[in-house]
Every structure is written in structure tokens, then in C-alpha cells.
PDB file of N, CA and C in Angstrom:
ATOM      1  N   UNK A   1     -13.228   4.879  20.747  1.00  0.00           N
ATOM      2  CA  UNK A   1     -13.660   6.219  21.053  1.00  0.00           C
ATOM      3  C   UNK A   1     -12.575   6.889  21.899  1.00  0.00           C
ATOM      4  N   UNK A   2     -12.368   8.294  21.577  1.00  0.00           N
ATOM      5  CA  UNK A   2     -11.400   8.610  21.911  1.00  0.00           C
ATOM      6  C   UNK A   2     -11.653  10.011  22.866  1.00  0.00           C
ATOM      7  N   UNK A   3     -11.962  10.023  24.385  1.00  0.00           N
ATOM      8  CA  UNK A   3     -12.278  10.491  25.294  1.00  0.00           C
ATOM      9  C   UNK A   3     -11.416  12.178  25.576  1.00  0.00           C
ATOM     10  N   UNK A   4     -11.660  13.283  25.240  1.00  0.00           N
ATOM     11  CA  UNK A   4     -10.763  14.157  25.814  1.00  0.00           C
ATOM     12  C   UNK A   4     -11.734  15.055  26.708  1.00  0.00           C
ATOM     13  N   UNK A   5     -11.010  16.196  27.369  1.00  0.00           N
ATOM     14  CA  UNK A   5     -11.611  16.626  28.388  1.00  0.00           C
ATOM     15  C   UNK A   5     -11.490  18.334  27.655  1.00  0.00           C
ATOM     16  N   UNK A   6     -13.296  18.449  27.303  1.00  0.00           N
ATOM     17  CA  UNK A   6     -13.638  19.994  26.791  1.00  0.00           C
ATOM     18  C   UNK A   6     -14.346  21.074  27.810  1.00  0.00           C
ATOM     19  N   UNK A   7     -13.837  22.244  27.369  1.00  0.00           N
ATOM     20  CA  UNK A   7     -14.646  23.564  28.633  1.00  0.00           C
ATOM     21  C   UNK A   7     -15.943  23.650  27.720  1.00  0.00           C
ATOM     22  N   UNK A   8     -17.685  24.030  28.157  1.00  0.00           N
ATOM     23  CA  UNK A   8     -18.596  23.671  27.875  1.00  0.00           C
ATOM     24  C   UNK A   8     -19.239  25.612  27.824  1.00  0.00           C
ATOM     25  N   UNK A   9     -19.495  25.584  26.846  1.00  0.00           N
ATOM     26  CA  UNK A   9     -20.386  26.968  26.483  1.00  0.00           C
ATOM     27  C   UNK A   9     -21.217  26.791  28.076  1.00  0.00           C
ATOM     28  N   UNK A  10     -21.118  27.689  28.890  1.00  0.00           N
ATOM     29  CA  UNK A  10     -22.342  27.925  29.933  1.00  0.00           C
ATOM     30  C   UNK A  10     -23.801  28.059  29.651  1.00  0.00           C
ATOM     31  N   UNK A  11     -24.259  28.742  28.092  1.00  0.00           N
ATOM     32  CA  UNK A  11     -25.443  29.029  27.532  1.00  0.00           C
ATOM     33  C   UNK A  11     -26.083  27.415  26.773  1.00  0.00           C
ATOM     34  N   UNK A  12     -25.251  27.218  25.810  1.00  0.00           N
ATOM     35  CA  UNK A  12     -25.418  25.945  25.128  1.00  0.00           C
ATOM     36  C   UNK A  12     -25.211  24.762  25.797  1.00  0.00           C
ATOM     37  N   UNK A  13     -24.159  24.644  26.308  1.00  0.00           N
ATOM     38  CA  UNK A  13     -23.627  23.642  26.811  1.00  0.00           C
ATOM     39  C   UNK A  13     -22.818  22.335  25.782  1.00  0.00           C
ATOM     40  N   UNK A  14     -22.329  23.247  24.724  1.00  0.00           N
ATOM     41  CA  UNK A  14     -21.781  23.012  23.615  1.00  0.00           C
ATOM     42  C   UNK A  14     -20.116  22.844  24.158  1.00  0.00           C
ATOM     43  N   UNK A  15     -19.576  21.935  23.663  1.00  0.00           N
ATOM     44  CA  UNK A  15     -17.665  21.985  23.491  1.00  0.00           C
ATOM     45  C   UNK A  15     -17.637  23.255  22.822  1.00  0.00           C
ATOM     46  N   UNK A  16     -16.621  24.091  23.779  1.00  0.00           N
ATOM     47  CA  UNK A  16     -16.233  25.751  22.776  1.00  0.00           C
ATOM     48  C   UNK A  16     -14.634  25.258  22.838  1.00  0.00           C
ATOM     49  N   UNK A  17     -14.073  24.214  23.583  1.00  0.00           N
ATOM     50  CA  UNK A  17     -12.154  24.229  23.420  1.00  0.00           C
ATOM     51  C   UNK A  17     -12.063  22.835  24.169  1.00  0.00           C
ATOM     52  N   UNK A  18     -11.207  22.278  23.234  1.00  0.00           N
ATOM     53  CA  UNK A  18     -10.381  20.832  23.396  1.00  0.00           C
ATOM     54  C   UNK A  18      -9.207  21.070  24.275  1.00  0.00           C
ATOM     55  N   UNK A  19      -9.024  20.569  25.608  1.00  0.00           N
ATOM     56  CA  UNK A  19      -7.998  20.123  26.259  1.00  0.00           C
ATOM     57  C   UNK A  19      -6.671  19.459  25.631  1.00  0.00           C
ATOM     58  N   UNK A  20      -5.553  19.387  25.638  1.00  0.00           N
ATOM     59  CA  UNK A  20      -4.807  18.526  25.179  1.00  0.00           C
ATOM     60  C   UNK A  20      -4.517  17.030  26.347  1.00  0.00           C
ATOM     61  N   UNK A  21      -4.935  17.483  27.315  1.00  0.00           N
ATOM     62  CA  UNK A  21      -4.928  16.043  28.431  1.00  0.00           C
ATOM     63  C   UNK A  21      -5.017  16.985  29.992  1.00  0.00           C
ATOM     64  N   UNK A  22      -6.033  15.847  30.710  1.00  0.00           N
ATOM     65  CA  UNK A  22      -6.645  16.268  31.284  1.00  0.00           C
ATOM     66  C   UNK A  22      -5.716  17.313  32.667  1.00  0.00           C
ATOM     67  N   UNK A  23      -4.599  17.198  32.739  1.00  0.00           N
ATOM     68  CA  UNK A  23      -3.495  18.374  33.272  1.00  0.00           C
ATOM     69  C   UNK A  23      -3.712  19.699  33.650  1.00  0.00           C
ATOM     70  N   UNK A  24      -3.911  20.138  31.613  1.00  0.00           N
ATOM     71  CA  UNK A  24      -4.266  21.096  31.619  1.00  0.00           C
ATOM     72  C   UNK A  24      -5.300  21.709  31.699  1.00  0.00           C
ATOM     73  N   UNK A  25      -6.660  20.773  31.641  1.00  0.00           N
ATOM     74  CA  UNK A  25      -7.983  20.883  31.359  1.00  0.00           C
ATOM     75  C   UNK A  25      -8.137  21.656  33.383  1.00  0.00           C
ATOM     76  N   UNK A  26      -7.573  20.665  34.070  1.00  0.00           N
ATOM     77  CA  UNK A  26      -7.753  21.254  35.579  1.00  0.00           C
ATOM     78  C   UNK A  26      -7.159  22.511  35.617  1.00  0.00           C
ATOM     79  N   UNK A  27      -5.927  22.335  35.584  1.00  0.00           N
ATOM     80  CA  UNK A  27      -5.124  23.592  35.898  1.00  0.00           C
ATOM     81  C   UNK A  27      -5.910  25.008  35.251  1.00  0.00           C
ATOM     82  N   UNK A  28      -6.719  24.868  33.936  1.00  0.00           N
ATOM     83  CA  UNK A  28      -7.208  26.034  33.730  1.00  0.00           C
ATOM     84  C   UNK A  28      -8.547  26.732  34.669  1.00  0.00           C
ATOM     85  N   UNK A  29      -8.564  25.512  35.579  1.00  0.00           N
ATOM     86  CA  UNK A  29      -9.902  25.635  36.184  1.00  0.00           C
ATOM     87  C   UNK A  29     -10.871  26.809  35.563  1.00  0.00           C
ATOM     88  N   UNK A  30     -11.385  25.611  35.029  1.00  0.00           N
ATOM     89  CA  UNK A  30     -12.792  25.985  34.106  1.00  0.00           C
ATOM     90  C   UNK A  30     -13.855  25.505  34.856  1.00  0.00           C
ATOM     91  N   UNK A  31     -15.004  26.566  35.076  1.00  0.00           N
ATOM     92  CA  UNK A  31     -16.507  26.242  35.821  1.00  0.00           C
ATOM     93  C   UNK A  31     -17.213  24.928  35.075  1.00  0.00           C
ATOM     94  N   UNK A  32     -16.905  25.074  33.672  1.00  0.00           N
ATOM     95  CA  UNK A  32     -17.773  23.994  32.735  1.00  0.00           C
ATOM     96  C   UNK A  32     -16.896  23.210  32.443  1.00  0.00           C
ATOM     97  N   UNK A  33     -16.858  22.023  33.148  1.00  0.00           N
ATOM     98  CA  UNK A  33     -15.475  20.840  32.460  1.00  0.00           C
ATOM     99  C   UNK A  33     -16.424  19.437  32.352  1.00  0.00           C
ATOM    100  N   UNK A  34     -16.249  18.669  31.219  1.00  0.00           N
ATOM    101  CA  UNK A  34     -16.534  17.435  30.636  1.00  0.00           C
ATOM    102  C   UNK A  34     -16.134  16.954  30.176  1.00  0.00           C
ATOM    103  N   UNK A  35     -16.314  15.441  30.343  1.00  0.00           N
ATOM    104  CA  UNK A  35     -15.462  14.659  28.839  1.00  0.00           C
ATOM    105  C   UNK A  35     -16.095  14.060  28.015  1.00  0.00           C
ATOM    106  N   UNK A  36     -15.911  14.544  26.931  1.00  0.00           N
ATOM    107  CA  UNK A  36     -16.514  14.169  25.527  1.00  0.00           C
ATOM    108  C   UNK A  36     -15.798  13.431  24.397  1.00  0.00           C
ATOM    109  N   UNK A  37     -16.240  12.951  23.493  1.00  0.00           N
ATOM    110  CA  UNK A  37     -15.257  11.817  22.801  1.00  0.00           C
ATOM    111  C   UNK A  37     -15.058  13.337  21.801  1.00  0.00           C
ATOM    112  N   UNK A  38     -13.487  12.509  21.353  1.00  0.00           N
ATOM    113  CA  UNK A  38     -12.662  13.713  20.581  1.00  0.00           C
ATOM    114  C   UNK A  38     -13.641  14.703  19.160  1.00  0.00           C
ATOM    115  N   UNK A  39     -13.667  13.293  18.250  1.00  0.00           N
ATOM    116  CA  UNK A  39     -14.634  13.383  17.020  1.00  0.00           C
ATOM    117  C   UNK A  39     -15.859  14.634  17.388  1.00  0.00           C
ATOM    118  N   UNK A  40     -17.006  13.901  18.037  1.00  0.00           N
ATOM    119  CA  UNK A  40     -18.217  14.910  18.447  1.00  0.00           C
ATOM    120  C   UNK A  40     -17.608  16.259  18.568  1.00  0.00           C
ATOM    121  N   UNK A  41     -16.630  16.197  19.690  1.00  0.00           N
ATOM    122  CA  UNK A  41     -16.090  17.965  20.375  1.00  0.00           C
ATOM    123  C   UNK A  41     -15.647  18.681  19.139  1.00  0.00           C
ATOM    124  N   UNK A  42     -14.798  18.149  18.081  1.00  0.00           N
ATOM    125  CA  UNK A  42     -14.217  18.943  17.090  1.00  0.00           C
ATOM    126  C   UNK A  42     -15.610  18.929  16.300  1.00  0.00           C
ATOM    127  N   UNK A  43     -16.522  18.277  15.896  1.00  0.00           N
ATOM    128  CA  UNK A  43     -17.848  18.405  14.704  1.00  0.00           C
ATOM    129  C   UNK A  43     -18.531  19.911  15.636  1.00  0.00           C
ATOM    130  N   UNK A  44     -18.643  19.532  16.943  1.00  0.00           N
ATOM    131  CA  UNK A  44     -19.893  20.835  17.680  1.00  0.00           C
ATOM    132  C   UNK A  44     -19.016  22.177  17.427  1.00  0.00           C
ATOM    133  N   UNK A  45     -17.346  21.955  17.691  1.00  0.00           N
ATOM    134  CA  UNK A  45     -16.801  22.836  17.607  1.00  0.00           C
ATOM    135  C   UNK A  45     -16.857  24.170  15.996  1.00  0.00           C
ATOM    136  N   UNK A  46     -16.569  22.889  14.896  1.00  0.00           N
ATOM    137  CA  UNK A  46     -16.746  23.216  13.734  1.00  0.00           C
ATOM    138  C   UNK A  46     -18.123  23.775  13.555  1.00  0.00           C
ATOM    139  N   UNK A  47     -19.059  23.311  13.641  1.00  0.00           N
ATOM    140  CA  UNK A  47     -20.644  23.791  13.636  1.00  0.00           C
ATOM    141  C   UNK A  47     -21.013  24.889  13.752  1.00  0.00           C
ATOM    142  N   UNK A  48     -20.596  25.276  15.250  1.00  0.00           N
ATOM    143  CA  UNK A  48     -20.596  26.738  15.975  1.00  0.00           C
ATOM    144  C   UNK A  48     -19.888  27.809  14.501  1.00  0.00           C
ATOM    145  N   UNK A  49     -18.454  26.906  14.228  1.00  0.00           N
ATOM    146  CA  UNK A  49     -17.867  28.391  13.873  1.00  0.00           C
ATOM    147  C   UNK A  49     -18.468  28.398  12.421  1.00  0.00           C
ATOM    148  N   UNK A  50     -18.841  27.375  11.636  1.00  0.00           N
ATOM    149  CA  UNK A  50     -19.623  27.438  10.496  1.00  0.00           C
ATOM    150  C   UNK A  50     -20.606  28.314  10.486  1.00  0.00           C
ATOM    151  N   UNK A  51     -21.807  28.484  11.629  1.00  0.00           N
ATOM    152  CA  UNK A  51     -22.913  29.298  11.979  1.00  0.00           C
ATOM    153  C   UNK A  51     -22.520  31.060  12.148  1.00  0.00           C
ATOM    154  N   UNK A  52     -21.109  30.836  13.132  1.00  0.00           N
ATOM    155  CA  UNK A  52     -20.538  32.393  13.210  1.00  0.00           C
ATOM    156  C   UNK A  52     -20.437  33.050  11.282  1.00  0.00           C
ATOM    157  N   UNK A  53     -19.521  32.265  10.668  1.00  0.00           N
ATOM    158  CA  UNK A  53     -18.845  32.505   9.576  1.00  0.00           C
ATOM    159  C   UNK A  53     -20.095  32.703   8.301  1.00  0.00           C
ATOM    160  N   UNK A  54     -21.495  32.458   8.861  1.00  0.00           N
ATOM    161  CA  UNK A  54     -22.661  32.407   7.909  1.00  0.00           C
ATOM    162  C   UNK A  54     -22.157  32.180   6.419  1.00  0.00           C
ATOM    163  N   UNK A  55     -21.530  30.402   6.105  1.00  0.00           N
ATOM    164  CA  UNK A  55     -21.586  29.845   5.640  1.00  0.00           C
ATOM    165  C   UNK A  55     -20.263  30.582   4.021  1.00  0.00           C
ATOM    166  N   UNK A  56     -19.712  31.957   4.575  1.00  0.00           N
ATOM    167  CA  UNK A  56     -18.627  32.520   4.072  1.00  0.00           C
ATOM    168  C   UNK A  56     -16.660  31.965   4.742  1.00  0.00           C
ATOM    169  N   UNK A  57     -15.926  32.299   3.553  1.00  0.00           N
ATOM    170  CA  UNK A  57     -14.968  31.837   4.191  1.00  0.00           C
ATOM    171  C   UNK A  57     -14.825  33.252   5.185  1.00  0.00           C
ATOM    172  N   UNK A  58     -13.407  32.767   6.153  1.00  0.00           N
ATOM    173  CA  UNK A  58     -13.471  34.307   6.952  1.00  0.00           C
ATOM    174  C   UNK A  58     -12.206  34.673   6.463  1.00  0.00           C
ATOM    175  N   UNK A  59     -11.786  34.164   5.209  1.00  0.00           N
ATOM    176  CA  UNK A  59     -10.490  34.826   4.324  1.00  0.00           C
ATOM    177  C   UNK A  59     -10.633  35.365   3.170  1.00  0.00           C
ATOM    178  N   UNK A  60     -11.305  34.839   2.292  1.00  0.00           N
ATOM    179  CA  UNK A  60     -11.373  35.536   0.734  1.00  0.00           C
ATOM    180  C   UNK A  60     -13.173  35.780   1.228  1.00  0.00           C
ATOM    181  N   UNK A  61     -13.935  35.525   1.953  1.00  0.00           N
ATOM    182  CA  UNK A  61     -14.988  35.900   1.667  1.00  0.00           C
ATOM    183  C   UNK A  61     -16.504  34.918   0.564  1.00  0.00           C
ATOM    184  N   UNK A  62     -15.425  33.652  -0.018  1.00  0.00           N
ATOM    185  CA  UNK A  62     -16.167  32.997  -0.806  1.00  0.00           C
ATOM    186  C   UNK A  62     -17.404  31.928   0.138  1.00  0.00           C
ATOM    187  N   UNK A  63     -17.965  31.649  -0.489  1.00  0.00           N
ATOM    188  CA  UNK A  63     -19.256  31.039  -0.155  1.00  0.00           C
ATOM    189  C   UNK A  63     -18.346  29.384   0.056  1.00  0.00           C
ATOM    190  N   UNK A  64     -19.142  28.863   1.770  1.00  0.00           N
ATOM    191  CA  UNK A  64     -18.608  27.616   1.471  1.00  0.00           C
ATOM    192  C   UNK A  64     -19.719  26.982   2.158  1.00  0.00           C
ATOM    193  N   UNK A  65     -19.432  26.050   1.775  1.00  0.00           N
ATOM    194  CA  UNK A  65     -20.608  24.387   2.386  1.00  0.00           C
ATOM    195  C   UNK A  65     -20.345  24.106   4.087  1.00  0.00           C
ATOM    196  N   UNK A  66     -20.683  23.546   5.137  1.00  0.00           N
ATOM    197  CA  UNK A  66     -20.172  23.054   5.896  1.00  0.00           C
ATOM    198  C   UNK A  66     -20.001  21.651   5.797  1.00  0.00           C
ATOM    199  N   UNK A  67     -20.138  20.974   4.829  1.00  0.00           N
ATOM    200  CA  UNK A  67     -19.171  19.761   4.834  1.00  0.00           C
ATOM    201  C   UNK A  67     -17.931  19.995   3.962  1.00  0.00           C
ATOM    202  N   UNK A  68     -17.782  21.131   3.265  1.00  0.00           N
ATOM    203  CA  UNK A  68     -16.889  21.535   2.524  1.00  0.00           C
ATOM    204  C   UNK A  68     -15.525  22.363   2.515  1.00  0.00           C
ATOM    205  N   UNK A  69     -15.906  22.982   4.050  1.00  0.00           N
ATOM    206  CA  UNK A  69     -15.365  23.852   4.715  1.00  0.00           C
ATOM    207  C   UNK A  69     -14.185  23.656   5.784  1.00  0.00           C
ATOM    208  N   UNK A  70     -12.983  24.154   5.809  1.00  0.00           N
ATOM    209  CA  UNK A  70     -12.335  23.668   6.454  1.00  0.00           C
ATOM    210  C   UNK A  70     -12.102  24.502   8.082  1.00  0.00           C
ATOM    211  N   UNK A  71     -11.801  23.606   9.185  1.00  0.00           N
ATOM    212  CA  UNK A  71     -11.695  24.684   9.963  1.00  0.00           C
ATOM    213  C   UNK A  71     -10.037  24.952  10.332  1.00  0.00           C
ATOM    214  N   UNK A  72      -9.247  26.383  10.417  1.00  0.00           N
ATOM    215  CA  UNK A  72      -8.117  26.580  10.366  1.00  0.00           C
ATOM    216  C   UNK A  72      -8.061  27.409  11.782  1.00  0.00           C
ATOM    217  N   UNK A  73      -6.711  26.921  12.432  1.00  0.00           N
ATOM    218  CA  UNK A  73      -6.125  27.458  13.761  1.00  0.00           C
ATOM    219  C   UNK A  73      -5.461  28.644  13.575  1.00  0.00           C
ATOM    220  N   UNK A  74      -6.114  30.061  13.993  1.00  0.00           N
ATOM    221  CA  UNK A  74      -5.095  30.971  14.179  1.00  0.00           C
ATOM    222  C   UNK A  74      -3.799  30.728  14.723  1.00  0.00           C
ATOM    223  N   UNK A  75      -3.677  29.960  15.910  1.00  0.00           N
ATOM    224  CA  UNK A  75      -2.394  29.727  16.428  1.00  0.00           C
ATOM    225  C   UNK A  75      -2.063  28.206  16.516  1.00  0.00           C
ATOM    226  N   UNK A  76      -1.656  27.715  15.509  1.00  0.00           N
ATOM    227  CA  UNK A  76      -1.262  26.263  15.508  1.00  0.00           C
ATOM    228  C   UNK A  76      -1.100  25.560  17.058  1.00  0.00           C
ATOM    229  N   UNK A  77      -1.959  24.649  16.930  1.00  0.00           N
ATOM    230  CA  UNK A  77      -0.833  23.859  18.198  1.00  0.00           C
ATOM    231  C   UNK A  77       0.337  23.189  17.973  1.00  0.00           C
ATOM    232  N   UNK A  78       0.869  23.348  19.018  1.00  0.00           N
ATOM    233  CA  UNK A  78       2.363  23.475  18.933  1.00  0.00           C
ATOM    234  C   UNK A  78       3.299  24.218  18.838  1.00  0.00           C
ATOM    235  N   UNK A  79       2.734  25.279  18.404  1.00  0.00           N
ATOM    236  CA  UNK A  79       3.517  26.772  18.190  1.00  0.00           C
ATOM    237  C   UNK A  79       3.017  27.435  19.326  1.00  0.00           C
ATOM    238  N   UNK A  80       3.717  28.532  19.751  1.00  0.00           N
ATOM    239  CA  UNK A  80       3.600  29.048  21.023  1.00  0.00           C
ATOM    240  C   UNK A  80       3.445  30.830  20.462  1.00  0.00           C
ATOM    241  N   UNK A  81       2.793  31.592  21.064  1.00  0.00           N
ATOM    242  CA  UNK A  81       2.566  32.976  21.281  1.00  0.00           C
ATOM    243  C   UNK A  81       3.449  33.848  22.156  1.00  0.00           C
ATOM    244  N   UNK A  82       3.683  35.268  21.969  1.00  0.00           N
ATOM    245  CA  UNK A  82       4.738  35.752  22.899  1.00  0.00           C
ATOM    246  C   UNK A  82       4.868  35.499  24.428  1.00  0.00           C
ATOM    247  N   UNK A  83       3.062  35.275  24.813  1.00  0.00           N
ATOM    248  CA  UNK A  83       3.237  34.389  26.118  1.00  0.00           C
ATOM    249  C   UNK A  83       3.033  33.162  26.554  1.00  0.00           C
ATOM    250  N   UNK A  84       3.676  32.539  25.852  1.00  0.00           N
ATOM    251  CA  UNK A  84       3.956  31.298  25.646  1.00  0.00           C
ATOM    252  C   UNK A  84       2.602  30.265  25.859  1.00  0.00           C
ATOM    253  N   UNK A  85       1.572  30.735  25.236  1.00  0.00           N
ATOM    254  CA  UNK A  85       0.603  30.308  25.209  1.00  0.00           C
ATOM    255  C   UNK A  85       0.124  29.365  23.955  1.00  0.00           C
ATOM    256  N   UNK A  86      -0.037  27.989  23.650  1.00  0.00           N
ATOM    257  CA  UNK A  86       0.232  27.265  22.783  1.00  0.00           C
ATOM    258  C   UNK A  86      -1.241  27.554  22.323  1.00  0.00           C
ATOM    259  N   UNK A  87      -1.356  27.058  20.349  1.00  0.00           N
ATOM    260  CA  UNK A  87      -2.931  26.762  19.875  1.00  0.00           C
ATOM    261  C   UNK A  87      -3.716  25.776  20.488  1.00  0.00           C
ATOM    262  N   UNK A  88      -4.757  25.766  20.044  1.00  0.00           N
ATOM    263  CA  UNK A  88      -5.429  24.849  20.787  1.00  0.00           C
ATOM    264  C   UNK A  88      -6.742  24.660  19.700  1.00  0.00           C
ATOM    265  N   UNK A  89      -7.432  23.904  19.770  1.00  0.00           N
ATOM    266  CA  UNK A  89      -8.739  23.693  18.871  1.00  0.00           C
ATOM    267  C   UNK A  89      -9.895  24.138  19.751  1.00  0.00           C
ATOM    268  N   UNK A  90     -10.429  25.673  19.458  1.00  0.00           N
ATOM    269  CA  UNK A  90     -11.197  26.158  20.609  1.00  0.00           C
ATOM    270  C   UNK A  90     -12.244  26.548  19.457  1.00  0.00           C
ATOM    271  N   UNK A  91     -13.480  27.586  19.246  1.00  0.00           N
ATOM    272  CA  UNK A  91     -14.250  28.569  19.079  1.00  0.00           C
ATOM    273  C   UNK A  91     -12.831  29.930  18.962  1.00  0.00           C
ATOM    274  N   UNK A  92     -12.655  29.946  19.982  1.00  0.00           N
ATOM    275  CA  UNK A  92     -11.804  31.337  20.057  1.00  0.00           C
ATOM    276  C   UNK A  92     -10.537  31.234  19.357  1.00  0.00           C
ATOM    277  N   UNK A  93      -9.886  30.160  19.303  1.00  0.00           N
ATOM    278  CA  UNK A  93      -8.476  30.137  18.452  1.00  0.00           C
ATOM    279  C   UNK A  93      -8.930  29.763  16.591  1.00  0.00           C
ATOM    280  N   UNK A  94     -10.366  29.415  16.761  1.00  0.00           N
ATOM    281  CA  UNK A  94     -10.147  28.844  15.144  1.00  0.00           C
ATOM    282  C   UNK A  94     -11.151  29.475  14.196  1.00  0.00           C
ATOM    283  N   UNK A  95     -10.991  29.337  12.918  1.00  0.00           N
ATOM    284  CA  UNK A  95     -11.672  30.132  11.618  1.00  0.00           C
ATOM    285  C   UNK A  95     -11.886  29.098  10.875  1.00  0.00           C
ATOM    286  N   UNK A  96     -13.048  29.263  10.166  1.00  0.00           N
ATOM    287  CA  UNK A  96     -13.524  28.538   8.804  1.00  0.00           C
ATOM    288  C   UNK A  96     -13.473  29.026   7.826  1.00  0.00           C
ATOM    289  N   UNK A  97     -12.296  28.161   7.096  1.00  0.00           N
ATOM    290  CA  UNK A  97     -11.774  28.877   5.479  1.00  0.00           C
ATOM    291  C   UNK A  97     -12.365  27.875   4.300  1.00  0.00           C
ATOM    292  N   UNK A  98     -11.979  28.588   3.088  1.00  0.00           N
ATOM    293  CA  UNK A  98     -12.579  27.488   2.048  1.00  0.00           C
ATOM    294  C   UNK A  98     -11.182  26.817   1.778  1.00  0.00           C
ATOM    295  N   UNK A  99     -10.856  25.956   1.082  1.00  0.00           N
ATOM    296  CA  UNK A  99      -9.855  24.619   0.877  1.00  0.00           C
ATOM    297  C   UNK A  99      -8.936  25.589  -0.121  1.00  0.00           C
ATOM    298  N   UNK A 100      -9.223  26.234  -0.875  1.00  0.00           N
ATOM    299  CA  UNK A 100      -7.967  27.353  -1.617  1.00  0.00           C
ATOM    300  C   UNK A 100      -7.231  27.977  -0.718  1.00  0.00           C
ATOM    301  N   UNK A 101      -8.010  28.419   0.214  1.00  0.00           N
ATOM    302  CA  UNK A 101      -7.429  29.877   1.532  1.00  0.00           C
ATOM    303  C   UNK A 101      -6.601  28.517   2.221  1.00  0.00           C
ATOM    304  N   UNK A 102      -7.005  27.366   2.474  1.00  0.00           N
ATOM    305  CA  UNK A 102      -6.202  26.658   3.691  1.00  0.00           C
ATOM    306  C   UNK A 102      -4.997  26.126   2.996  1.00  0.00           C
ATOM    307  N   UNK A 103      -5.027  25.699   1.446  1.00  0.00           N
ATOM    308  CA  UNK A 103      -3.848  25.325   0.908  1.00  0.00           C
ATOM    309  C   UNK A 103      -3.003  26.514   0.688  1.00  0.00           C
ATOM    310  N   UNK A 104      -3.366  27.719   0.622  1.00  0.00           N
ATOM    311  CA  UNK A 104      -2.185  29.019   0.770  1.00  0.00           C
ATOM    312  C   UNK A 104      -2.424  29.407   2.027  1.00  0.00           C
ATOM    313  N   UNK A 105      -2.572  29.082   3.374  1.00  0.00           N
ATOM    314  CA  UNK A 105      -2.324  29.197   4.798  1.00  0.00           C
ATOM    315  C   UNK A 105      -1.082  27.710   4.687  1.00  0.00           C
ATOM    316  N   UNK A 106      -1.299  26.435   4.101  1.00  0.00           N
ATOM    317  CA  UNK A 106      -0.193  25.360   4.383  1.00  0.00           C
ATOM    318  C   UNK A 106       0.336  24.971   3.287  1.00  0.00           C
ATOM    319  N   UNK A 107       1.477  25.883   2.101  1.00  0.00           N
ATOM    320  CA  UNK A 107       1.999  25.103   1.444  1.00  0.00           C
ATOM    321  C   UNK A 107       2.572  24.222   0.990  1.00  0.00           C
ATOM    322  N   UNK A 108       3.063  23.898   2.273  1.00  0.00           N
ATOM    323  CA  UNK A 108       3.974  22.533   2.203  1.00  0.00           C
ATOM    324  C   UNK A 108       3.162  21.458   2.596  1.00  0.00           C
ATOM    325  N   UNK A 109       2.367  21.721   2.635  1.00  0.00           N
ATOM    326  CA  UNK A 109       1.375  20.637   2.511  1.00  0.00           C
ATOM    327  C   UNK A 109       0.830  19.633   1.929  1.00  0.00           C
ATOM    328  N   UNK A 110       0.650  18.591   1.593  1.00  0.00           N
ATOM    329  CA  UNK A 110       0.043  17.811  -0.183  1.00  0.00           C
ATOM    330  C   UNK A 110      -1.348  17.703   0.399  1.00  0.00           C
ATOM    331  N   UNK A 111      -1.818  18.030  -1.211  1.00  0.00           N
ATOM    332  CA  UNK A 111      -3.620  17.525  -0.754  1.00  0.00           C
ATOM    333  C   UNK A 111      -3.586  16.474  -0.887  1.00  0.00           C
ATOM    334  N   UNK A 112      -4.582  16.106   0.316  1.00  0.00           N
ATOM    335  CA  UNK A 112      -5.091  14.561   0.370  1.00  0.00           C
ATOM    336  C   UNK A 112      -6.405  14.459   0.600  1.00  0.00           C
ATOM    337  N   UNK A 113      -6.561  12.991  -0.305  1.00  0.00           N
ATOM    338  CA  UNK A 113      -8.152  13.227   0.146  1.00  0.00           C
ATOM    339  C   UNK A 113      -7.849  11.738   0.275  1.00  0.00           C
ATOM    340  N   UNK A 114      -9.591  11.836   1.533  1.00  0.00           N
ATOM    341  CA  UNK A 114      -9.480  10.720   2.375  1.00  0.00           C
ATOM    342  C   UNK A 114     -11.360  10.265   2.594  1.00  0.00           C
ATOM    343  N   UNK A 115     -11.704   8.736   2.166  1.00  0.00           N
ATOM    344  CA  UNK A 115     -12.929   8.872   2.130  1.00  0.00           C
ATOM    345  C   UNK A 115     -13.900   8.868   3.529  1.00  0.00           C
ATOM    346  N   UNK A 116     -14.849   9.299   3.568  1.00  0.00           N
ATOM    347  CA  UNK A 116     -15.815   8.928   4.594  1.00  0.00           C
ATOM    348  C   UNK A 116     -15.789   7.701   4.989  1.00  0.00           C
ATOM    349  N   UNK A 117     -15.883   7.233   5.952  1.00  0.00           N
ATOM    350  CA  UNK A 117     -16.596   6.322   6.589  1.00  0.00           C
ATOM    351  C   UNK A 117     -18.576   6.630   7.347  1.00  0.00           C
ATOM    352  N   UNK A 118     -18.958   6.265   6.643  1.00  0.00           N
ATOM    353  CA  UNK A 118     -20.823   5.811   6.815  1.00  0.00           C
ATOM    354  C   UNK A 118     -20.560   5.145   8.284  1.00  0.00           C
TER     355      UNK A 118
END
């Protein structure tokens, strides 16, 4: 299990943004700080924005599943913004697209598919 440190919806008390290590998780001093295993934080994360996106992509508009659905980073992590503000896997940095929209958001990409684990 893989432990990171998320800021917590004040209403829900839901993961709304993944820390990259706990550094930065302080330094942003956030009122709502926890640590939650990685997996869960990105599923509650995805959930939320599935519910925002009422089950549409938020690019072409097509109808998608939420196990079907991918979730895509406006601002990559790792890439930085004019104020040098890196992506992050939040509610606020990310969108739920359908798997056409995300393979023309990453062309250089290869599809892969990878099975569940039960």
C-alpha cells in the first residue's frame, strides 16, 4: 500500500488533490491534510469528477461509462505553468475524457491494455 499525503474536501471529506511527497503537502498548508493510500485517493478523485462530467466526456461531449472513462490532467505533472506551478492529480487540475479524446490529447502514446486485478 502505497501511502501519500491528500488535501480533504471540508464538506465531504473526500481526497480533492494528491501531494507529490509530504514537503509539499505542508508547505501548502492546507486546513484538511491526511494520508491516504495512493489507489483509493486517485478512485475518490476520479468519482467526484465522473459525477461533475454527468457521465459525458468534457471534450467531444460523448457519453462515457465510469469504468470506461479516462481521467486527463489539464496541466501534466511535470510540466510547469507560467508560474511555475507544476500538474498535479487534483479535482481542479483534471477532466474526464472518453479513450478517443485521450489518445488525440497523447499521440505518442501506444495503447495498452492492462488486466484487472479482482
Amino acid at each position: 500500500m502505497d501511502l501519500v499525503w491528500v488535501e480533504l474536501d471540508p464538506v465531504s471529506r473526500a481526497p480533492i488533490r494528491i501531494f507529490k511527497n509530504h514537503k509539499t503537502a505542508f508547505a501548502a498548508q492546507i486546513e484538511l491534510l491526511a494520508e491516504r493510500d495512493y489507489g483509493t485517493a486517485v478512485r475518490s478523485i476520479r468519482h467526484q469528477l465522473f459525477v461533475q462530467a454527468r457521465g459525458y466526456c468534457n471534450l467531444c461531449a460523448g457519453i462515457v461509462t465510469e469504468v470506461g472513462c479516462h481521467m486527463h490532467e489539464r496541466l501534466h505533472r511535470g510540466r510547469f505553468d507560467a508560474d511555475g506551478h507544476s500538474g498535479e492529480i487534483s479535482v481542479a487540475n483534471s477532466i474526464i475524457i472518453c479513450a478517443k479524446c485521450h489518445l488525440l490529447e497523447h499521440p505518442e502514446r501506444e495503447i495498452k491494455f492492462t488486466r484487472r486485478q479482482s
